[in-house]
N, C-alpha and C. Protein backbone atom coordinates (compact mmCIF):
# COMPACT_ATOMS: atom_id res chain seq x y z
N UNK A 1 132.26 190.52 278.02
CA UNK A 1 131.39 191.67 278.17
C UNK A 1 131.69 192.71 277.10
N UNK A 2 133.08 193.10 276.70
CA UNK A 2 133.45 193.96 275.85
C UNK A 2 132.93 193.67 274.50
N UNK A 3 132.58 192.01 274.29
CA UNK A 3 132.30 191.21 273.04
C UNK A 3 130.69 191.77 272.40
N UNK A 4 129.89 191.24 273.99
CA UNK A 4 128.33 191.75 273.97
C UNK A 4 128.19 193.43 274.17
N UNK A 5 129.06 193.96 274.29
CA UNK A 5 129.02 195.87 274.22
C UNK A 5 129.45 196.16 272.64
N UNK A 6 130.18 195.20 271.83
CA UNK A 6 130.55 195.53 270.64
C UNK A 6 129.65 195.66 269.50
N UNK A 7 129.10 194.36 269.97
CA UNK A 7 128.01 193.82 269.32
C UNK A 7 126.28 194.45 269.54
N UNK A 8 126.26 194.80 270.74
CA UNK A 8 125.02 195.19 271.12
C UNK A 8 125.15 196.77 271.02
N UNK A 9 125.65 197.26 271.30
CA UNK A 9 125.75 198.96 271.17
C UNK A 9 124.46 199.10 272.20
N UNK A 10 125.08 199.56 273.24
CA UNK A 10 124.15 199.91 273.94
C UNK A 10 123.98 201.42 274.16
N UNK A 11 122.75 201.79 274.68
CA UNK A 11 121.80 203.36 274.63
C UNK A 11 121.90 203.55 275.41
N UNK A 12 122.38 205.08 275.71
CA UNK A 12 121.36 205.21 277.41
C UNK A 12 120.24 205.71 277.07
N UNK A 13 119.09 205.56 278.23
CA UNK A 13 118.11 206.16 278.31
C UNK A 13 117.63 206.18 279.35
N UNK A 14 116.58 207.58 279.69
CA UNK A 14 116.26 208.37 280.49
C UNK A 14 114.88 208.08 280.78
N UNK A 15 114.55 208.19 281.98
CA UNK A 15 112.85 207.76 282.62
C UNK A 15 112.79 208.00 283.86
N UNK A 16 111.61 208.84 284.18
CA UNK A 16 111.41 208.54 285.53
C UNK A 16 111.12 206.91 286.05
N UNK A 17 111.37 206.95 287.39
CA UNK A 17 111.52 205.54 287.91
C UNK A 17 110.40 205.09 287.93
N UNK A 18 109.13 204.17 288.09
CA UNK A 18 108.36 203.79 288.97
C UNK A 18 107.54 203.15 290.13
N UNK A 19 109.10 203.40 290.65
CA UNK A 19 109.02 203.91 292.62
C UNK A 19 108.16 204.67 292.60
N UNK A 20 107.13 204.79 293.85
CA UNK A 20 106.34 206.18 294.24
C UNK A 20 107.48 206.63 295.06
N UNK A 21 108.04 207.78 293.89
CA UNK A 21 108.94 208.46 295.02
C UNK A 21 108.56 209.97 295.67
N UNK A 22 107.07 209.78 294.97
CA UNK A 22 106.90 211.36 295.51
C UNK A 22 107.05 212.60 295.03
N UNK A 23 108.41 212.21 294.06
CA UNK A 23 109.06 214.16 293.93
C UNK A 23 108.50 213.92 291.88
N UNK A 24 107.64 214.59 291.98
CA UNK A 24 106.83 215.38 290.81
C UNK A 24 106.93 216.52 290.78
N UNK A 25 106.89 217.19 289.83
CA UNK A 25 107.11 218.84 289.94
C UNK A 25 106.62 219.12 288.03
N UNK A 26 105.84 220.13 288.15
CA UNK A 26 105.62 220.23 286.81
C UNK A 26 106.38 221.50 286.29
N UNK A 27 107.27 222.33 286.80
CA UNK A 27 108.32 222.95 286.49
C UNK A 27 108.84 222.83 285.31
N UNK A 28 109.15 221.84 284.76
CA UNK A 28 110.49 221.50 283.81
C UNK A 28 109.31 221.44 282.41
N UNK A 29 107.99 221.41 282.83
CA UNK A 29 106.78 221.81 281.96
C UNK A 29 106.57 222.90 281.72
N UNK A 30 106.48 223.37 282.41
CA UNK A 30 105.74 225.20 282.56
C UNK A 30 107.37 225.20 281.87
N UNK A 31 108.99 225.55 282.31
CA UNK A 31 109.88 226.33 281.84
C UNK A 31 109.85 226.00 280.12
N UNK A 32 109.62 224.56 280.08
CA UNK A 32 109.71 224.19 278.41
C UNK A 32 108.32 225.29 277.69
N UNK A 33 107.30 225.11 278.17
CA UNK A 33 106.03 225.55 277.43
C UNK A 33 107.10 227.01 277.50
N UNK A 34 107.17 228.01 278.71
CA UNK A 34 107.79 229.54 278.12
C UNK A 34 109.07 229.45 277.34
N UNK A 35 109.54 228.29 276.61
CA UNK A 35 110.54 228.20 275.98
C UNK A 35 110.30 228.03 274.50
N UNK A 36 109.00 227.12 274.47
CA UNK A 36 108.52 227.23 273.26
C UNK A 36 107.91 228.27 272.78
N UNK A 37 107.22 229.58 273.58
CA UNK A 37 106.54 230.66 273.72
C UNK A 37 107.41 232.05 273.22
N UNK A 38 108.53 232.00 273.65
CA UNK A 38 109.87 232.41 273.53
C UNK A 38 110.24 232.44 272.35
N UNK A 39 110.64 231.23 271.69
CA UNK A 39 111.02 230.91 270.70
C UNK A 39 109.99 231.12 269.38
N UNK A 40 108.97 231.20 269.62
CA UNK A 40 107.91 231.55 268.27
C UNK A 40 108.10 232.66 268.29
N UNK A 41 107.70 233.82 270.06
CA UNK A 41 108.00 234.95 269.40
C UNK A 41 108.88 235.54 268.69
N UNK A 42 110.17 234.94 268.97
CA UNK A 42 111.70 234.98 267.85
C UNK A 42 111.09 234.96 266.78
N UNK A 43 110.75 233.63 266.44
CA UNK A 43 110.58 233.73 264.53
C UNK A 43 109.24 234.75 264.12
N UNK A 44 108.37 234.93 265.02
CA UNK A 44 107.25 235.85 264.27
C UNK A 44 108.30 237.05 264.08
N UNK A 45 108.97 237.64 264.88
CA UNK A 45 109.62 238.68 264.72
C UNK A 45 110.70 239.04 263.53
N UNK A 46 110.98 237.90 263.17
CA UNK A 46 111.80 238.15 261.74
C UNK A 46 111.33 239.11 260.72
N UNK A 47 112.47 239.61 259.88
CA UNK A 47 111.97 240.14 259.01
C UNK A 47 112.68 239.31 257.78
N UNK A 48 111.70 238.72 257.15
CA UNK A 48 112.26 237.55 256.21
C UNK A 48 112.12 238.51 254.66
N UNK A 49 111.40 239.45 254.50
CA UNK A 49 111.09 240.50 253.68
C UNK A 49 112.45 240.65 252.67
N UNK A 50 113.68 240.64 253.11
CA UNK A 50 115.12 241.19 251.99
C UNK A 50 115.85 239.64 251.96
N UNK A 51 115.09 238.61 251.93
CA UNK A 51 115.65 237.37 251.28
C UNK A 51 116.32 237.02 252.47
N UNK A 52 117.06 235.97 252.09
CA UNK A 52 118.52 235.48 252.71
C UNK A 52 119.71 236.03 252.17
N UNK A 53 120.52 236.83 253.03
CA UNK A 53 121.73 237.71 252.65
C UNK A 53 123.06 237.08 253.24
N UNK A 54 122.35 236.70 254.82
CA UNK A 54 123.80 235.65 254.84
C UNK A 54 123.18 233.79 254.97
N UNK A 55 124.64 233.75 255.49
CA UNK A 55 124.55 231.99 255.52
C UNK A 55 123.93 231.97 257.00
N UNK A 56 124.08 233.01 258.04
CA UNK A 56 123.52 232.53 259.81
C UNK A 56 122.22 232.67 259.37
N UNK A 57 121.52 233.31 258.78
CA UNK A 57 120.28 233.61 258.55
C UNK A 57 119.36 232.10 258.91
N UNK A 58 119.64 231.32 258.00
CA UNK A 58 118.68 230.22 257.58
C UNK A 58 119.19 229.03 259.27
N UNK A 59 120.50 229.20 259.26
CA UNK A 59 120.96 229.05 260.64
C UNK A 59 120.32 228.88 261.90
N UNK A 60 120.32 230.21 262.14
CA UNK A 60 119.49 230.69 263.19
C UNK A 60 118.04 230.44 263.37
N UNK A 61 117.29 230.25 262.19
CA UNK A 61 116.15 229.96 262.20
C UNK A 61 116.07 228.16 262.24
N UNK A 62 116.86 227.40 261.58
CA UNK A 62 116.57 226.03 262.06
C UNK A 62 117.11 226.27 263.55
N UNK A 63 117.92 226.96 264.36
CA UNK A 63 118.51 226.85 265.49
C UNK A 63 116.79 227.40 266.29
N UNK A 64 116.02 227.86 266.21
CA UNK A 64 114.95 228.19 266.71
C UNK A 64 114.02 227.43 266.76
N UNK A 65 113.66 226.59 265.62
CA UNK A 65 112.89 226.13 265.37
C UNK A 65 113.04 224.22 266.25
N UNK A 66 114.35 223.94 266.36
CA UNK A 66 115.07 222.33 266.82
C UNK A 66 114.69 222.94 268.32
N UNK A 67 114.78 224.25 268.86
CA UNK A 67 114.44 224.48 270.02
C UNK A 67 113.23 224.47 270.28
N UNK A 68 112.27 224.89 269.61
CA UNK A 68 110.86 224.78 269.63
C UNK A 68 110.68 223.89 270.01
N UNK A 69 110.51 222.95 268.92
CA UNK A 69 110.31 221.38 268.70
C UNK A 69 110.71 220.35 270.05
N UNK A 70 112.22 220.93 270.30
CA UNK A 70 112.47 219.78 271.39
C UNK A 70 111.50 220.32 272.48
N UNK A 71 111.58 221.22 272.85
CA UNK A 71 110.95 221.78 274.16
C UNK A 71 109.32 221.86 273.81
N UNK A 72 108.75 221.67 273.07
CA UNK A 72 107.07 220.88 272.56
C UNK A 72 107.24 219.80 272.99
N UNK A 73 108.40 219.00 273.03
CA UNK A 73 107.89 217.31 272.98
C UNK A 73 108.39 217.34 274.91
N UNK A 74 108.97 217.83 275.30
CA UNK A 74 109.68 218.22 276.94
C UNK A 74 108.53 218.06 277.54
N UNK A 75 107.27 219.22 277.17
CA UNK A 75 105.94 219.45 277.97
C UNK A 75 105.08 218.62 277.57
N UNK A 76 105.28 217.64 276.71
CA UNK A 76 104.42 216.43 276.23
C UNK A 76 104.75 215.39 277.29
N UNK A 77 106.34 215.43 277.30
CA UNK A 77 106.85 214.37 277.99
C UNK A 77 106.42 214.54 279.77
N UNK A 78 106.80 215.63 279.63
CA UNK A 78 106.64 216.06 281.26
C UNK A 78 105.23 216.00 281.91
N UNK A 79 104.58 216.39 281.02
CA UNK A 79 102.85 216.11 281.54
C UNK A 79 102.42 214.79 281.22
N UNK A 80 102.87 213.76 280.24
CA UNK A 80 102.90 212.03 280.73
C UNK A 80 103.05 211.99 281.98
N UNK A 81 104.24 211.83 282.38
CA UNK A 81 104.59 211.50 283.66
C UNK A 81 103.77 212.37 284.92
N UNK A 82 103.53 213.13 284.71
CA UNK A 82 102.33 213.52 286.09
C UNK A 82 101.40 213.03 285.52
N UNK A 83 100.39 213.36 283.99
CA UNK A 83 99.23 212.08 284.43
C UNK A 83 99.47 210.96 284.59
N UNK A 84 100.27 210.05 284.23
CA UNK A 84 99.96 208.53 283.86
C UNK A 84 100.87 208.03 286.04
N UNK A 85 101.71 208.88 286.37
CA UNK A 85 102.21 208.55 287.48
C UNK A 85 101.84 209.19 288.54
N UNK A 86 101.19 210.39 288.28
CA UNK A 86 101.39 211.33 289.53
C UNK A 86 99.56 211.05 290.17
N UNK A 87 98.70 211.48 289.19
CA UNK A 87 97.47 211.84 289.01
C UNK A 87 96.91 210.08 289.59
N UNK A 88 95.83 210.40 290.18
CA UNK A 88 94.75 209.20 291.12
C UNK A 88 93.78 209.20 290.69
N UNK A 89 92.86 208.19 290.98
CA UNK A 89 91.34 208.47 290.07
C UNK A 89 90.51 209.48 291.54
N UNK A 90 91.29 209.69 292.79
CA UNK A 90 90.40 210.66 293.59
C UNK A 90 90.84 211.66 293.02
N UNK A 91 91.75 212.49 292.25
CA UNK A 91 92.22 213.49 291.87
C UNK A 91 90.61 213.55 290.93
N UNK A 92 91.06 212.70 289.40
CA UNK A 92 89.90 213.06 289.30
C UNK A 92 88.67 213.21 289.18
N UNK A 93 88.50 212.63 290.30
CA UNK A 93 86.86 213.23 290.82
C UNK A 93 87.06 214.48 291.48
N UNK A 94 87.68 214.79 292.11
CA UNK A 94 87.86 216.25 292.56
C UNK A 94 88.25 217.29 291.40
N UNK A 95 88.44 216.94 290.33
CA UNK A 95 89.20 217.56 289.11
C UNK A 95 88.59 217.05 287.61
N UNK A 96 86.86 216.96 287.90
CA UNK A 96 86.68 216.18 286.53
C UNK A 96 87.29 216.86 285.27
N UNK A 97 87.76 218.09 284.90
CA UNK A 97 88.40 218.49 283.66
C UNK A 97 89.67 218.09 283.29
N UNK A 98 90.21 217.13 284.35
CA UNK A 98 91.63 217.18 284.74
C UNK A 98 92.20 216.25 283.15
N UNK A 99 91.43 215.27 282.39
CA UNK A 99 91.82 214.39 281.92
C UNK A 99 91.92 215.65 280.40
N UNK A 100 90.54 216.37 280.51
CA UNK A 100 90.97 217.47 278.91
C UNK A 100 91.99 218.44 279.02
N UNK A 101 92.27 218.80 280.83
CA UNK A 101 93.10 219.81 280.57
C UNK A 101 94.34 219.06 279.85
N UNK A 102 95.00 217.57 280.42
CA UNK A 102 95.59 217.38 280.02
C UNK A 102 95.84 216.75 278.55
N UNK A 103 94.22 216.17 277.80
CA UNK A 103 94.51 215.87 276.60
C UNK A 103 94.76 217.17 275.32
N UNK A 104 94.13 218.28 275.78
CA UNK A 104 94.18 219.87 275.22
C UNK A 104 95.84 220.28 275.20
N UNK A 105 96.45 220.14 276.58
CA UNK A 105 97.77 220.73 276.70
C UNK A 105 98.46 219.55 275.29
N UNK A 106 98.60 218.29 275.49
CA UNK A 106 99.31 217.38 274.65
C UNK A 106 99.12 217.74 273.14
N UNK A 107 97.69 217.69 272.97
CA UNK A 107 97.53 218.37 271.63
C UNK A 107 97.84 219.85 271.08
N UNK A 108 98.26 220.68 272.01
CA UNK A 108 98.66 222.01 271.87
C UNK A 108 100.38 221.87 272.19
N UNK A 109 101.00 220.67 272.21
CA UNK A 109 102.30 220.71 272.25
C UNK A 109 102.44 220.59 270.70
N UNK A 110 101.58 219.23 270.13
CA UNK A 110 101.55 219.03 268.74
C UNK A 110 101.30 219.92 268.00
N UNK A 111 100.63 220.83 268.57
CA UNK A 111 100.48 222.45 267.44
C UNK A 111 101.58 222.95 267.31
N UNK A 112 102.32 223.42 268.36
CA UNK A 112 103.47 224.15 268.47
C UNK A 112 104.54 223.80 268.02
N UNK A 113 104.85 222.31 267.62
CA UNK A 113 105.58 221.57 266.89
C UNK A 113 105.73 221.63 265.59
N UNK A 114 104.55 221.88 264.85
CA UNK A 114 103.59 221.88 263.65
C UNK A 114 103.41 223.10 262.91
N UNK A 115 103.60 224.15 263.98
CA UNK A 115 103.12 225.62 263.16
C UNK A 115 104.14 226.21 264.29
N UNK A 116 103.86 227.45 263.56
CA UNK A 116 104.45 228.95 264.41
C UNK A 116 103.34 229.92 264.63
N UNK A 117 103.07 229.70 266.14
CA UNK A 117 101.58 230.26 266.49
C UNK A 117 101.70 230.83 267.59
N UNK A 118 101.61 232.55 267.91
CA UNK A 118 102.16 232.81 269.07
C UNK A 118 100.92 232.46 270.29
N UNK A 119 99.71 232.28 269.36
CA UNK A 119 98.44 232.28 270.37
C UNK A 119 98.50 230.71 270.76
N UNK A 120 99.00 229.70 269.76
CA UNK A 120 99.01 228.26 270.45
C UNK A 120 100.04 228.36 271.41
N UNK A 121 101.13 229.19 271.69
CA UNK A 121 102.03 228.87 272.31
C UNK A 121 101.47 229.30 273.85
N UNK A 122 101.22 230.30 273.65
CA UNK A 122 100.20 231.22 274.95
C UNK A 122 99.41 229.74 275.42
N UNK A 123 98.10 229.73 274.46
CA UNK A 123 97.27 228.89 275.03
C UNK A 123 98.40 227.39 275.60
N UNK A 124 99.55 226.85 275.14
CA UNK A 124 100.10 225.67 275.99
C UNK A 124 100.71 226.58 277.70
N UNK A 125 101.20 227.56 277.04
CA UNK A 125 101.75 227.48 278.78
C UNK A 125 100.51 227.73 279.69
N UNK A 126 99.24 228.26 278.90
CA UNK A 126 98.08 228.55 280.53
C UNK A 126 97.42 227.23 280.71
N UNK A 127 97.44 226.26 279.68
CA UNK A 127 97.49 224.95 279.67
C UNK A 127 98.37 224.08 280.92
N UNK A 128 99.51 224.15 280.56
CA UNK A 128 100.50 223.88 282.05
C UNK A 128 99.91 224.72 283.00
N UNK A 129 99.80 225.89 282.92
CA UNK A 129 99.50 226.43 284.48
C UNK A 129 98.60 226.32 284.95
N UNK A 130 97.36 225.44 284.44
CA UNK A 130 96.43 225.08 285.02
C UNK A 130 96.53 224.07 285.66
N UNK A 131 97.34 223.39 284.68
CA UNK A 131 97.41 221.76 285.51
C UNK A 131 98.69 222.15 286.39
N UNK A 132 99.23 222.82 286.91
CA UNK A 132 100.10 222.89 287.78
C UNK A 132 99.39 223.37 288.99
N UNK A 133 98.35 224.23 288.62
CA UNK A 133 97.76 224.77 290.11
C UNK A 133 96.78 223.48 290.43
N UNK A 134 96.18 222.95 289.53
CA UNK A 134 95.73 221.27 290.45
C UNK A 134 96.87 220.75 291.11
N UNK A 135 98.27 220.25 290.19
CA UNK A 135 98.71 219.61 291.12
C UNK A 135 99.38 220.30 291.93
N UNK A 136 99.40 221.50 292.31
CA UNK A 136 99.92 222.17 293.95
C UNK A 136 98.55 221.85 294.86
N UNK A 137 97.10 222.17 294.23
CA UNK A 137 96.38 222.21 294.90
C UNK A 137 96.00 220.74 295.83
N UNK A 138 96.66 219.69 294.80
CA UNK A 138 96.71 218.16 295.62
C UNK A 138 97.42 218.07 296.45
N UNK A 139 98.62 218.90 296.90
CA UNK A 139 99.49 219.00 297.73
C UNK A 139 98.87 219.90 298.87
N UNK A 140 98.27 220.60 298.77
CA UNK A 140 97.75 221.61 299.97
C UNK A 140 98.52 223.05 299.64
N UNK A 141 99.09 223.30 298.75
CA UNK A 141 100.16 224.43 298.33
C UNK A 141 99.40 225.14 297.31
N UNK A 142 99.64 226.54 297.55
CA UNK A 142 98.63 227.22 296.28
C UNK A 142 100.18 228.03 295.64
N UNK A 143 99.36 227.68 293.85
CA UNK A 143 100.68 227.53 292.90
C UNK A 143 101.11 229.11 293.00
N UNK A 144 100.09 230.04 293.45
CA UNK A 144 100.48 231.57 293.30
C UNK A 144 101.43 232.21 294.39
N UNK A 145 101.86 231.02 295.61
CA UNK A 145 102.08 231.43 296.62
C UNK A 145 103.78 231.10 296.52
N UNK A 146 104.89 232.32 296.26
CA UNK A 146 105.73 231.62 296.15
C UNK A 146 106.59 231.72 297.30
N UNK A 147 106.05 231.63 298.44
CA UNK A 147 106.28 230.79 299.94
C UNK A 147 106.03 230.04 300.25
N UNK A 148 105.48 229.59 299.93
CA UNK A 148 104.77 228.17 300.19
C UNK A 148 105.68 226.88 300.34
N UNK A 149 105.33 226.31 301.81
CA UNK A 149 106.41 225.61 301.75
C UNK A 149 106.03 223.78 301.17
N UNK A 150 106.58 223.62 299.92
CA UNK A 150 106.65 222.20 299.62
C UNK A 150 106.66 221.08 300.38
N UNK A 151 106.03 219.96 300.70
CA UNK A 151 105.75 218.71 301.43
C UNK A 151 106.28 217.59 300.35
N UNK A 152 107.35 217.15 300.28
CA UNK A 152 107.65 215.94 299.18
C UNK A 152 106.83 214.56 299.70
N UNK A 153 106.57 213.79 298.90
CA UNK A 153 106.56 212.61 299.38
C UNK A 153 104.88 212.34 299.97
N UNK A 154 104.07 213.32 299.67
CA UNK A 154 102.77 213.30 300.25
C UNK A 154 102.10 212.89 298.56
């Protein structure tokens, strides 16, 4: 075994299961989209105007930008997995926009990846929060209600 681990180098990697296990949550979407939102407003805010004076300078800005980026591809990733697992074809018929909200949000992750846009960043998180209040609203839970008590597994 140590022979075929030497030789094979093995990866880990990460996936939701596909068990219907029920527990979806578009959370870890919505927090990435205000992370990418976050992070542009950082770099619009620079003042790049007196050059580069130190070495954190240029730093800090790839350190902004690897954050962007990962957390663009987070809400790409994260909204796969609710459409392609979560989402039913009765969803949408009850939700005929449901398939642009989500091809709009994917393509507005690729913006945000691509440029530094504080209005693309805006437009991805109301993007997630739309498709988050469908999928509370498939649950019987309204997304504004933050009492609302969660039903897993429905």
């Amino acid at each position: 075994m140590k022979f075929l681990k030497s030789i094979l180098k093995p990866v880990h990697i990460y996936a939701h299961c596909d068990i219907p296990c029920g527990i979806y949550d578009p959370i870890a979407a919505k927090i990435a989209a205000q992370t990418v939102l976050k992070m542009v407003v950082k770099m619009e805010a620079l003042d790049l105007s007196g050059g580069v004076t130190k070495v954190e300078q240029p730093n800090g800005i790839a350190r902004l930008i690897r954050v962007k980026e990962d957390h663009a591809e987070i809400v790409r990733n994260e909204l796969d997995i609710l459409w392609h697992d979560y989402f039913k074809p009765e969803h949408l018929e009850k939700y005929p926009d449901l398939h642009e909200l989500f091809w709009n949000a994917a393509k507005l992750s690729s913006t945000c990846k691509q440029t530094v846009s504080s209005d693309s960043a805006k437009d991805l998180v109301d993007s997630v929060d739309k498709i988050a209040t469908i999928f509370w609203e498939t649950k019987g839970v309204s997304y504004s209600d933050p009492n609302a008590e969660v039903r897993f597994g429905s």
